[in-house]
C-alpha atoms as a PDB file:
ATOM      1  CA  UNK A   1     111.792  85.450  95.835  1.00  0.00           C
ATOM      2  CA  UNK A   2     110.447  88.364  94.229  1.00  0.00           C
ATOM      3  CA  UNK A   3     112.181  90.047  91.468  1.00  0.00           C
ATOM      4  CA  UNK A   4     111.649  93.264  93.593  1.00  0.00           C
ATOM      5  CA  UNK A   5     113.309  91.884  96.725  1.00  0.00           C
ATOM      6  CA  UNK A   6     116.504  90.480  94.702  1.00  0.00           C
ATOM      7  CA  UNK A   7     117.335  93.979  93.518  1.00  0.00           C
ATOM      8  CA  UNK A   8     117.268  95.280  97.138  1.00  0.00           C
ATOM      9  CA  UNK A   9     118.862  92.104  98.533  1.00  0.00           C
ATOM     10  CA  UNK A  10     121.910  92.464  95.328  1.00  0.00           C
ATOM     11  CA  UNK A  11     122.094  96.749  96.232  1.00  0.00           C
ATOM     12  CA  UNK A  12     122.571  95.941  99.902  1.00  0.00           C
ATOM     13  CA  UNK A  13     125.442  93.350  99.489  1.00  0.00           C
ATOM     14  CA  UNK A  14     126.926  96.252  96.784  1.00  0.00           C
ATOM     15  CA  UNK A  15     126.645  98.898  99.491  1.00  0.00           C
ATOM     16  CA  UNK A  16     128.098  96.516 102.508  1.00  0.00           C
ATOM     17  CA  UNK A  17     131.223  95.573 100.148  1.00  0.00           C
ATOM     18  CA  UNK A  18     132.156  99.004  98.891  1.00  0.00           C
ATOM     19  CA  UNK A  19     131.278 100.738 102.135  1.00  0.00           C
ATOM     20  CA  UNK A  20     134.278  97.858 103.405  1.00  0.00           C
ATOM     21  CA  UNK A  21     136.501  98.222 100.561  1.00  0.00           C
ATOM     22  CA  UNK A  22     139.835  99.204 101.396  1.00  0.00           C
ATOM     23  CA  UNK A  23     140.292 102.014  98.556  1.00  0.00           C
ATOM     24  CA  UNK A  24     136.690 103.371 100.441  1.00  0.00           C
ATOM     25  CA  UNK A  25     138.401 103.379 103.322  1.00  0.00           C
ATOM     26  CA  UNK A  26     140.781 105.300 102.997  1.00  0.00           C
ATOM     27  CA  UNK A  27     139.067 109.112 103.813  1.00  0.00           C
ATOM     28  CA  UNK A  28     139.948 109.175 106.933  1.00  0.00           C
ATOM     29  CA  UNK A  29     137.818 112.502 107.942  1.00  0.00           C
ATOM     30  CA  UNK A  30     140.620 113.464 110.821  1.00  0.00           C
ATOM     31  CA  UNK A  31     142.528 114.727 107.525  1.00  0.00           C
ATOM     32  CA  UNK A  32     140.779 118.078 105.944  1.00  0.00           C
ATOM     33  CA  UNK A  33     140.606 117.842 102.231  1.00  0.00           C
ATOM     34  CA  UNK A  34     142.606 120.849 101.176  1.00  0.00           C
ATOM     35  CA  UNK A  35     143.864 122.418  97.464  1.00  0.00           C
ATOM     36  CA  UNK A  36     146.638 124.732  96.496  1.00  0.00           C
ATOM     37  CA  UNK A  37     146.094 126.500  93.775  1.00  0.00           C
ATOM     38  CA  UNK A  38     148.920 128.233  91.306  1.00  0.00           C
ATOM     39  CA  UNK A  39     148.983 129.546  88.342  1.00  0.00           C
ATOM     40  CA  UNK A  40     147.117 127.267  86.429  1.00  0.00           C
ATOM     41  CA  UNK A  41     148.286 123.964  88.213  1.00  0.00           C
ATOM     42  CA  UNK A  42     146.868 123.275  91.035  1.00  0.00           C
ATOM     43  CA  UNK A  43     148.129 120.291  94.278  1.00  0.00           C
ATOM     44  CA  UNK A  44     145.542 118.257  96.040  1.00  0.00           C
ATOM     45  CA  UNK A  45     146.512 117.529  99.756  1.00  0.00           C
ATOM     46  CA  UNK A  46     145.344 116.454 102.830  1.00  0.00           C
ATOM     47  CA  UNK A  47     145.641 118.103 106.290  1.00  0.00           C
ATOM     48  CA  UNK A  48     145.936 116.735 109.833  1.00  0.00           C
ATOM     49  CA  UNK A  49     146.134 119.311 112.578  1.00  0.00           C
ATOM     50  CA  UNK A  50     147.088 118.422 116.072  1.00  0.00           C
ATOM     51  CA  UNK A  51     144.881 117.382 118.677  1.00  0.00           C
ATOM     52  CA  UNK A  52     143.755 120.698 120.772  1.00  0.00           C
ATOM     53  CA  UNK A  53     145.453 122.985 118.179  1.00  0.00           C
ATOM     54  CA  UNK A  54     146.746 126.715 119.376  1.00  0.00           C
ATOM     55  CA  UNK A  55     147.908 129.190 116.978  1.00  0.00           C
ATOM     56  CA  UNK A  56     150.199 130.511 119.396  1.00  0.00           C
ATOM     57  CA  UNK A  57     152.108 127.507 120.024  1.00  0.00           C
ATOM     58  CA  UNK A  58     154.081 126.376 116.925  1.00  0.00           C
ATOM     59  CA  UNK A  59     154.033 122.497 115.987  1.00  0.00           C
ATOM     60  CA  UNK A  60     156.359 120.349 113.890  1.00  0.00           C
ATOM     61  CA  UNK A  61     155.732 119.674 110.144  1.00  0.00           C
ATOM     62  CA  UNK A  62     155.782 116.476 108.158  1.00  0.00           C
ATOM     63  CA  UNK A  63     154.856 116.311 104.820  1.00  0.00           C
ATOM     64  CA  UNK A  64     154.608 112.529 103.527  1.00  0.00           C
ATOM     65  CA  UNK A  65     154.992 111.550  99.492  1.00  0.00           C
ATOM     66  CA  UNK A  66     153.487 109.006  98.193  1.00  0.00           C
ATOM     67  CA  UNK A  67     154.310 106.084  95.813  1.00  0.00           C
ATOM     68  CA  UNK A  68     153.459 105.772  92.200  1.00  0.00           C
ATOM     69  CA  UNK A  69     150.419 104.179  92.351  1.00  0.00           C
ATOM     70  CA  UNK A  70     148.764 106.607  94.996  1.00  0.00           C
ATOM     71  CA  UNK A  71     148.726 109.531  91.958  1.00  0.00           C
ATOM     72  CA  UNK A  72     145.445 110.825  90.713  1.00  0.00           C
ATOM     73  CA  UNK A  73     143.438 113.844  91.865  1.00  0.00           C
ATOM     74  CA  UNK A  74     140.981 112.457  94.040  1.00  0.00           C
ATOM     75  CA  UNK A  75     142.634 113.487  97.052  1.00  0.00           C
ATOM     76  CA  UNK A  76     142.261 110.281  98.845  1.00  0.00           C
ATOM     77  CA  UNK A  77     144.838 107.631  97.186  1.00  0.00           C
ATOM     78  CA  UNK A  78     147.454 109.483  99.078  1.00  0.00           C
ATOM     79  CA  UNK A  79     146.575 108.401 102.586  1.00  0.00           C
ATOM     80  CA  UNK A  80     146.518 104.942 101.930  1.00  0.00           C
ATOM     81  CA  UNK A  81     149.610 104.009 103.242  1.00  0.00           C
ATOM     82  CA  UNK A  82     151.268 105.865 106.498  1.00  0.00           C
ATOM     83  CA  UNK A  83     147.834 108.146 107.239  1.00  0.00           C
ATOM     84  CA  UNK A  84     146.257 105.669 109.722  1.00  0.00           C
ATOM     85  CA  UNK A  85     149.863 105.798 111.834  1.00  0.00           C
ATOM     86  CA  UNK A  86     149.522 109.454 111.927  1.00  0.00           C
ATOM     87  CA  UNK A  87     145.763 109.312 113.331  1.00  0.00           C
ATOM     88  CA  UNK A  88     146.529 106.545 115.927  1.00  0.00           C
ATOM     89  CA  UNK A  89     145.963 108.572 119.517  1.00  0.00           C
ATOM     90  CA  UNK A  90     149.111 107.509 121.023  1.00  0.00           C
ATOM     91  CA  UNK A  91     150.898 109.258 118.244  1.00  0.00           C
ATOM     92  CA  UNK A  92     148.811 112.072 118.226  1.00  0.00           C
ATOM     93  CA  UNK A  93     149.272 112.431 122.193  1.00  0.00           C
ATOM     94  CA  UNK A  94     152.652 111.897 122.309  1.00  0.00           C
ATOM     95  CA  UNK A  95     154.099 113.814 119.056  1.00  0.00           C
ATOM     96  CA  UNK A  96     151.947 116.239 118.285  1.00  0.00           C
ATOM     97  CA  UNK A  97     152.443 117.953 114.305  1.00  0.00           C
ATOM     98  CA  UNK A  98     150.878 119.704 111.466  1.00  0.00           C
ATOM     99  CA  UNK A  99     151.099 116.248 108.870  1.00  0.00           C
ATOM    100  CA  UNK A 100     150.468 116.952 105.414  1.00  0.00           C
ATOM    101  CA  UNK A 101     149.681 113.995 102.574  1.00  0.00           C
ATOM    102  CA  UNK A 102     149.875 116.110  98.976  1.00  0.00           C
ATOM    103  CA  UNK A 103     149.030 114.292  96.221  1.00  0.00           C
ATOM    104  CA  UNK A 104     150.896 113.912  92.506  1.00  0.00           C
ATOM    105  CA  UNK A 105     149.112 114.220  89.848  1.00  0.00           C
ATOM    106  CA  UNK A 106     148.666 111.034  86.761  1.00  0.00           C
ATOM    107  CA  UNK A 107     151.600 110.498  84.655  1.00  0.00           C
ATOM    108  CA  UNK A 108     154.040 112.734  87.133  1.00  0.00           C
ATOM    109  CA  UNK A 109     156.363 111.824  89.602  1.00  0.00           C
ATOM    110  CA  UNK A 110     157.886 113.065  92.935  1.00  0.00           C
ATOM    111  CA  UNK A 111     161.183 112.488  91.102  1.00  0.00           C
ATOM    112  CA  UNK A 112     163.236 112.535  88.318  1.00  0.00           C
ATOM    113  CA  UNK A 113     164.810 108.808  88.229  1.00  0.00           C
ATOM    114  CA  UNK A 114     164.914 107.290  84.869  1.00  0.00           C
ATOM    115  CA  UNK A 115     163.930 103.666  84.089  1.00  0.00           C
ATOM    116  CA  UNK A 116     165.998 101.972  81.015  1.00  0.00           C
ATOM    117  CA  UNK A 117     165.348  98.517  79.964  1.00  0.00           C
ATOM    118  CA  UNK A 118     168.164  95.900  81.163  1.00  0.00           C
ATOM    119  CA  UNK A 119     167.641  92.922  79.700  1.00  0.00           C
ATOM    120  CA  UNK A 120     164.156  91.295  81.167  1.00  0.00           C
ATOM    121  CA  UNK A 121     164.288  93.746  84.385  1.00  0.00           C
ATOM    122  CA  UNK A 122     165.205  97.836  84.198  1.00  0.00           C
ATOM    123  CA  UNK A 123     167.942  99.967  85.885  1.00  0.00           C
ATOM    124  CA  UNK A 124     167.216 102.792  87.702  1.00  0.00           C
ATOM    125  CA  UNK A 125     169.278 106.459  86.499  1.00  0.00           C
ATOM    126  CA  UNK A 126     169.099 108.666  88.961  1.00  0.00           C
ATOM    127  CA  UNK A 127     169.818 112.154  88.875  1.00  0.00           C
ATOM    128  CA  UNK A 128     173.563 113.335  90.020  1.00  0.00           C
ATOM    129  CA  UNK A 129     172.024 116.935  90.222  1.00  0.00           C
ATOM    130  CA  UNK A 130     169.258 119.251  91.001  1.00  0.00           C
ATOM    131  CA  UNK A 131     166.326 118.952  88.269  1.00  0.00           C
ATOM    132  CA  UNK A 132     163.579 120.918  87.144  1.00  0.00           C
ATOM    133  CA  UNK A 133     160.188 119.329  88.206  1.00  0.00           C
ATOM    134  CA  UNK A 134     156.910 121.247  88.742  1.00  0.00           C
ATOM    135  CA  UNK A 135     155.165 118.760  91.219  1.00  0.00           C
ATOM    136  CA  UNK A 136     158.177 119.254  93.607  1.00  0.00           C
ATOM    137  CA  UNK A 137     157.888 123.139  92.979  1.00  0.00           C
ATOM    138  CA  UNK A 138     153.773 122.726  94.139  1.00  0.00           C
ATOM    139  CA  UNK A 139     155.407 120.686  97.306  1.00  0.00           C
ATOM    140  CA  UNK A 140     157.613 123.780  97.914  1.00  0.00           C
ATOM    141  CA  UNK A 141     154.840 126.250  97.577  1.00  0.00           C
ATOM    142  CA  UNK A 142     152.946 124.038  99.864  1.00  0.00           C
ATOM    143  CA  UNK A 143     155.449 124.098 102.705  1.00  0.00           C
ATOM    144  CA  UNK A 144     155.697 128.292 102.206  1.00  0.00           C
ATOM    145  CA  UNK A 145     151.575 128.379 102.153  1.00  0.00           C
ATOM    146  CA  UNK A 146     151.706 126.361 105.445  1.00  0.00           C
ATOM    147  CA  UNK A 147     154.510 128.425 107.449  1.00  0.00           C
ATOM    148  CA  UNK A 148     152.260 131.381 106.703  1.00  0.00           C
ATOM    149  CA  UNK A 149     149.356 130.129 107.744  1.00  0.00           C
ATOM    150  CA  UNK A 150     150.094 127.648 110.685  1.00  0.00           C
ATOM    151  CA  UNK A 151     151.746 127.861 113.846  1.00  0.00           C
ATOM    152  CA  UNK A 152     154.603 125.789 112.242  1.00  0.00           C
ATOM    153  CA  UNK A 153     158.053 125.494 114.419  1.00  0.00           C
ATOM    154  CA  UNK A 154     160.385 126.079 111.359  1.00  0.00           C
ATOM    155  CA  UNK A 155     163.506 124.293 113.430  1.00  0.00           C
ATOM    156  CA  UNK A 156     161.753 120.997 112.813  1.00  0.00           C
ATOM    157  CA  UNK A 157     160.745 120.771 109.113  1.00  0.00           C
ATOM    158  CA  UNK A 158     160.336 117.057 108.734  1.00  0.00           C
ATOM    159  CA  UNK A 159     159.659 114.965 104.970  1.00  0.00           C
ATOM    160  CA  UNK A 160     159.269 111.372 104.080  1.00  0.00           C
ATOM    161  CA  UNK A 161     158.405 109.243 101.444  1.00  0.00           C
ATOM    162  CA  UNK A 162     157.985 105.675  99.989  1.00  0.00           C
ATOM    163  CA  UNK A 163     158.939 104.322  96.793  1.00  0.00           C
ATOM    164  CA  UNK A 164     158.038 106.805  93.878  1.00  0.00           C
ATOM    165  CA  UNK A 165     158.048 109.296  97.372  1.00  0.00           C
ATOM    166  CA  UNK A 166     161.280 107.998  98.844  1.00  0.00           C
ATOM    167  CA  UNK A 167     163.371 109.148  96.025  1.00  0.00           C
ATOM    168  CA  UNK A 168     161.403 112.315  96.125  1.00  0.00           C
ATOM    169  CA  UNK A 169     161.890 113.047  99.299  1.00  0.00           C
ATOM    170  CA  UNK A 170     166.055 112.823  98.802  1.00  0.00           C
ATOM    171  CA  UNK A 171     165.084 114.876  95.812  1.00  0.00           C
ATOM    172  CA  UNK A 172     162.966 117.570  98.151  1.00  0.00           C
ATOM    173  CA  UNK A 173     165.558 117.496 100.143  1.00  0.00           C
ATOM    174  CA  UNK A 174     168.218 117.980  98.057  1.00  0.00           C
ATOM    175  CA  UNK A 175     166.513 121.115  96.642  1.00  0.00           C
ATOM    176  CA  UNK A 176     166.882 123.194 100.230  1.00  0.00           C
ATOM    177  CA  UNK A 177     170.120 121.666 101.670  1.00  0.00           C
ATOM    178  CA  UNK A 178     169.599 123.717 105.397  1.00  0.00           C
ATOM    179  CA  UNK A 179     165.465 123.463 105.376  1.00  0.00           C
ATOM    180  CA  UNK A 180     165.027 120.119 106.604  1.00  0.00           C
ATOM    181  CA  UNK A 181     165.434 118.983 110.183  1.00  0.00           C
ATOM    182  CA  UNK A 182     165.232 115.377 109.158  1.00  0.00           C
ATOM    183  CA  UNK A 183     163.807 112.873 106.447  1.00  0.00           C
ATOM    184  CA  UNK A 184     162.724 109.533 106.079  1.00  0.00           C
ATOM    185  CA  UNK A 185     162.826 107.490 102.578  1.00  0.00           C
ATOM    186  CA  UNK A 186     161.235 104.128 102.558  1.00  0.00           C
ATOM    187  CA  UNK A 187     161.974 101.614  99.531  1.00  0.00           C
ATOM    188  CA  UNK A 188     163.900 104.732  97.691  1.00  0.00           C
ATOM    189  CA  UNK A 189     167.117 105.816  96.805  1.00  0.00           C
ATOM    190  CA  UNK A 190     169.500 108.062  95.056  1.00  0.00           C
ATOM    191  CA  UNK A 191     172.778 108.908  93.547  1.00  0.00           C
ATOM    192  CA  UNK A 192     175.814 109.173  95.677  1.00  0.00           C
ATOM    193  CA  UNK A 193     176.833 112.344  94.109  1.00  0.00           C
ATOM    194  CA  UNK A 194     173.834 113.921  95.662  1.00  0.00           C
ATOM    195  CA  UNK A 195     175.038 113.019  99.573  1.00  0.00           C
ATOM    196  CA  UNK A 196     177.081 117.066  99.858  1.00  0.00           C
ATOM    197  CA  UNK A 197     173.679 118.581  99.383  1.00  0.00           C
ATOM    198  CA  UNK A 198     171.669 115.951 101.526  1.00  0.00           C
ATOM    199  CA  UNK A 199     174.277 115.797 104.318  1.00  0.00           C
ATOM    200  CA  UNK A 200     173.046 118.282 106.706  1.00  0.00           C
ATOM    201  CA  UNK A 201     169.557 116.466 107.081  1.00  0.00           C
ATOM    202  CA  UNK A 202     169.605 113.540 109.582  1.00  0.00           C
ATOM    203  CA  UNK A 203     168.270 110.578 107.601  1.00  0.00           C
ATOM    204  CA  UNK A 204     166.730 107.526 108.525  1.00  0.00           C
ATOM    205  CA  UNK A 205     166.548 105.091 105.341  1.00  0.00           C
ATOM    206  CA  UNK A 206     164.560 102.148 105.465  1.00  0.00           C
ATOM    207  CA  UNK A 207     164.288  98.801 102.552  1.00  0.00           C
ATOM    208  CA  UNK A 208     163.598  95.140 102.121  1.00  0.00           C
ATOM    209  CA  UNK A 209     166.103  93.325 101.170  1.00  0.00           C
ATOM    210  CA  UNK A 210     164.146  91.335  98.477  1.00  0.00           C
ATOM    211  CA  UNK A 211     162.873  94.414  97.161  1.00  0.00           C
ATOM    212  CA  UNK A 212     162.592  93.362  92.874  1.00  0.00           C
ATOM    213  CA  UNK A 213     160.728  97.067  92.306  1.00  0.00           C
ATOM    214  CA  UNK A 214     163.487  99.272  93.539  1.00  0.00           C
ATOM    215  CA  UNK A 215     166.700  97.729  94.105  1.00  0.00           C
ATOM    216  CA  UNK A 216     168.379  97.761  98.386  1.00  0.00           C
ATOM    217  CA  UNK A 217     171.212  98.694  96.358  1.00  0.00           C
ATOM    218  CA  UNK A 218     169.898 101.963  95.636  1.00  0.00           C
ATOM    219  CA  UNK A 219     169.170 102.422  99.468  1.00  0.00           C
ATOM    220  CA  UNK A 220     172.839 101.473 100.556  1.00  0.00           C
ATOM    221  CA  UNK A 221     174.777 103.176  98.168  1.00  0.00           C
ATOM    222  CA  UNK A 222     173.360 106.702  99.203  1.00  0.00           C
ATOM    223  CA  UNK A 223     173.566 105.535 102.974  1.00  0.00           C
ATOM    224  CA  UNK A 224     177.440 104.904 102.622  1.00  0.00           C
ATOM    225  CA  UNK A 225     178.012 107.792 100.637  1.00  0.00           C
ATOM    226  CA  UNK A 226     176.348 110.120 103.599  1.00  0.00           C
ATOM    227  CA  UNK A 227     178.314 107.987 106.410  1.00  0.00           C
ATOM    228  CA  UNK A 228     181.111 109.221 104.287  1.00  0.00           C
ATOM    229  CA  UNK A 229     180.396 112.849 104.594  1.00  0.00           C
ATOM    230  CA  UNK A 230     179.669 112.129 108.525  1.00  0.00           C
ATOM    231  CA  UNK A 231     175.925 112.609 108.717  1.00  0.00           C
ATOM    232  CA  UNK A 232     173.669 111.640 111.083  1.00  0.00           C
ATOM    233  CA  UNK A 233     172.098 108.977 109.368  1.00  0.00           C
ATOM    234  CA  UNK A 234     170.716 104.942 109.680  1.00  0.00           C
ATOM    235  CA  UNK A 235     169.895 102.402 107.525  1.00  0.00           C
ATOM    236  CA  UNK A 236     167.359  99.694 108.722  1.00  0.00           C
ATOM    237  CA  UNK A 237     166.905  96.572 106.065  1.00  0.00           C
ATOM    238  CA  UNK A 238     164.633  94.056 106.765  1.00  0.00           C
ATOM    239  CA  UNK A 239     165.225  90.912 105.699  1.00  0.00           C
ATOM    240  CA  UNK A 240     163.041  89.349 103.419  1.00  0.00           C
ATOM    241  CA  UNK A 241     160.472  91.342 102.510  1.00  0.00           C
ATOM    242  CA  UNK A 242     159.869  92.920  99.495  1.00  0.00           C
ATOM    243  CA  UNK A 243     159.325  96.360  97.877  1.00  0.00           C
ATOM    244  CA  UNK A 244     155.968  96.757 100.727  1.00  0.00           C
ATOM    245  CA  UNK A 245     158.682  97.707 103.424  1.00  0.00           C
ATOM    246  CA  UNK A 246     156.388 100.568 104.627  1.00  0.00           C
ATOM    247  CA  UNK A 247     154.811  98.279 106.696  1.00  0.00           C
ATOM    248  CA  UNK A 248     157.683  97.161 108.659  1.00  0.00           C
ATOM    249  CA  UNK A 249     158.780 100.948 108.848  1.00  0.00           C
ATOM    250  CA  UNK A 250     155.404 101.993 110.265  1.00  0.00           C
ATOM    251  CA  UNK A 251     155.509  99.609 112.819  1.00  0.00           C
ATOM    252  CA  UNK A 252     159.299 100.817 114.430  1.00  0.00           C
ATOM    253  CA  UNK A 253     158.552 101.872 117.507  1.00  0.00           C
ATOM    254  CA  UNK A 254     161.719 104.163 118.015  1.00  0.00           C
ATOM    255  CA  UNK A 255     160.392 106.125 114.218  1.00  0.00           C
ATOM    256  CA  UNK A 256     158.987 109.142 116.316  1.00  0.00           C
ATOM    257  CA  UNK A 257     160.944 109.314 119.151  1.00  0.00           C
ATOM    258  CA  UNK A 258     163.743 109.654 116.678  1.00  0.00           C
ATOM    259  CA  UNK A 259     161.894 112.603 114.121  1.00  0.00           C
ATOM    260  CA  UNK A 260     160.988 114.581 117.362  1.00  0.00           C
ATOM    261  CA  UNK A 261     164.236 114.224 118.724  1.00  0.00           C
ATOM    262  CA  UNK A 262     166.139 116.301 115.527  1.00  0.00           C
ATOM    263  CA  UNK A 263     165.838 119.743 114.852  1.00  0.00           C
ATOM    264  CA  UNK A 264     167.724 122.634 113.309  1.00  0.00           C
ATOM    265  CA  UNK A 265     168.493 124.185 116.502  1.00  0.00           C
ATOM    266  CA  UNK A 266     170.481 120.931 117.390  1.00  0.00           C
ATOM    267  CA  UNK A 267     172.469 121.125 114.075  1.00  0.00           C
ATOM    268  CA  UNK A 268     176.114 122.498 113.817  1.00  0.00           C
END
């Protein structure tokens, strides 16, 4: 074989198997690729409108955090896990929203849990109070920006999260006690102290049981401090699986039905 013909033959195979690479995949073009910009900091995020969408109706929101490994600034990482569900037509038919992936920038985080070596594993701190953190201040912007600019029904503010973005999203939360119709933290956690300012949000809290990353315990501990306080909220562990539990979560088939079905108009 010509030399000529191997260099085509080697480009094509390089072109078939990073045109099929899953990172590649991810663009998903249904989501606009969108930037808010403050100051001098600035908060990648993509944008999925409903299907057929009219300014003068007004649509739920739900912003989604990512995990740790999702952060950059190429406004793509973020939708690779929980964008496809969102873009899957019976969804879209059936619940239609304004769904909003930001991303976190390298070396931040959604939250402001601690790690501390114990022994050959480490324990998680988590805060027992409200904390300063600027990503979570361009998250807040965000959600002003788009209740000024969409027809967004402010009665059914929805977040959720996984991992790095499940403690976040208590942490979102627990910023703007009365904002937040209801929330959903995958593989997350938080500090029991924190369940008076989350209590007003219905909650739907989701882990593996053989999680090693983030410890169940961290799950359950803030789910029986809110059943304390009488919230409306529900724990689902699966049993066996590990710290990927956003892939059992994705695939409840009661998830939607349940966000559409909570708003601030239905609160006390």
């Amino acid at each position: 074989m010509k030399l000529k013909s191997i260099v085509t033959l080697i480009l094509s195979l390089l072109c078939f198997f990073i045109g099929t690479s899953p990172v590649f995949s991810q663009s998903l073009p249904e989501y606009s690729k969108e930037y808010l910009i403050r100051n001098n900091d600035s908060l990648p995020y993509r944008l999925l409108l409903p299907k057929n969408y009219n300014k003068d109706e007004t649509y739920p929101l739900i912003l989604f955090l990512h995990g740790s490994g999702e952060r950059g600034n190429d406004n793509e990482l973020q939708l690779k896990h929980g964008a496809s569900f969102f873009v899957n037509d019976s969804i879209r038919d059936n619940y239609p929203a304004i769904v909003v992936f930001p991303q976190c920038k390298e070396g931040k985080s959604w939250d402001n849990v601690k790690s501390v070596p114990q022994g050959s594993s480490e324990q998680l701190i988590f805060p027992t109070k409200h904390e300063d953190n600027v990503q979570l201040d361009l998250v807040e912007d965000l959600i002003k920006f788009l209740q000024k600019n969409y027809a967004i029904d402010k009665s059914q503010l929805f977040v959720g999260g996984l991992s790095m973005g499940g403690m976040g999203t208590f942490e979102l939360v627990s910023r703007n006690p009365r904002q937040y119709a209801a929330a959903f933290a995958i593989c997350g956690g938080a500090h029991p102290n924190m369940a008076r300012r989350l209590k007003r949000t219905s909650w739907w809290i989701f882990h593996g049981d053989a999680d090693t990353v983030i410890s169940p315990e961290s799950s359950i501990q803030i789910y029986d401090a809110l059943k304390s306080k009488n919230s409306d909220v529900k724990l689902t562990m699966y049993k066996g699986v590990g710290h990927d539990s956003w892939t059992n979560a994705f695939q409840e088939p009661g998830l939607m039905k349940w966000l559409f079905s909570r708003s601030k108009r239905l609160k006390r």
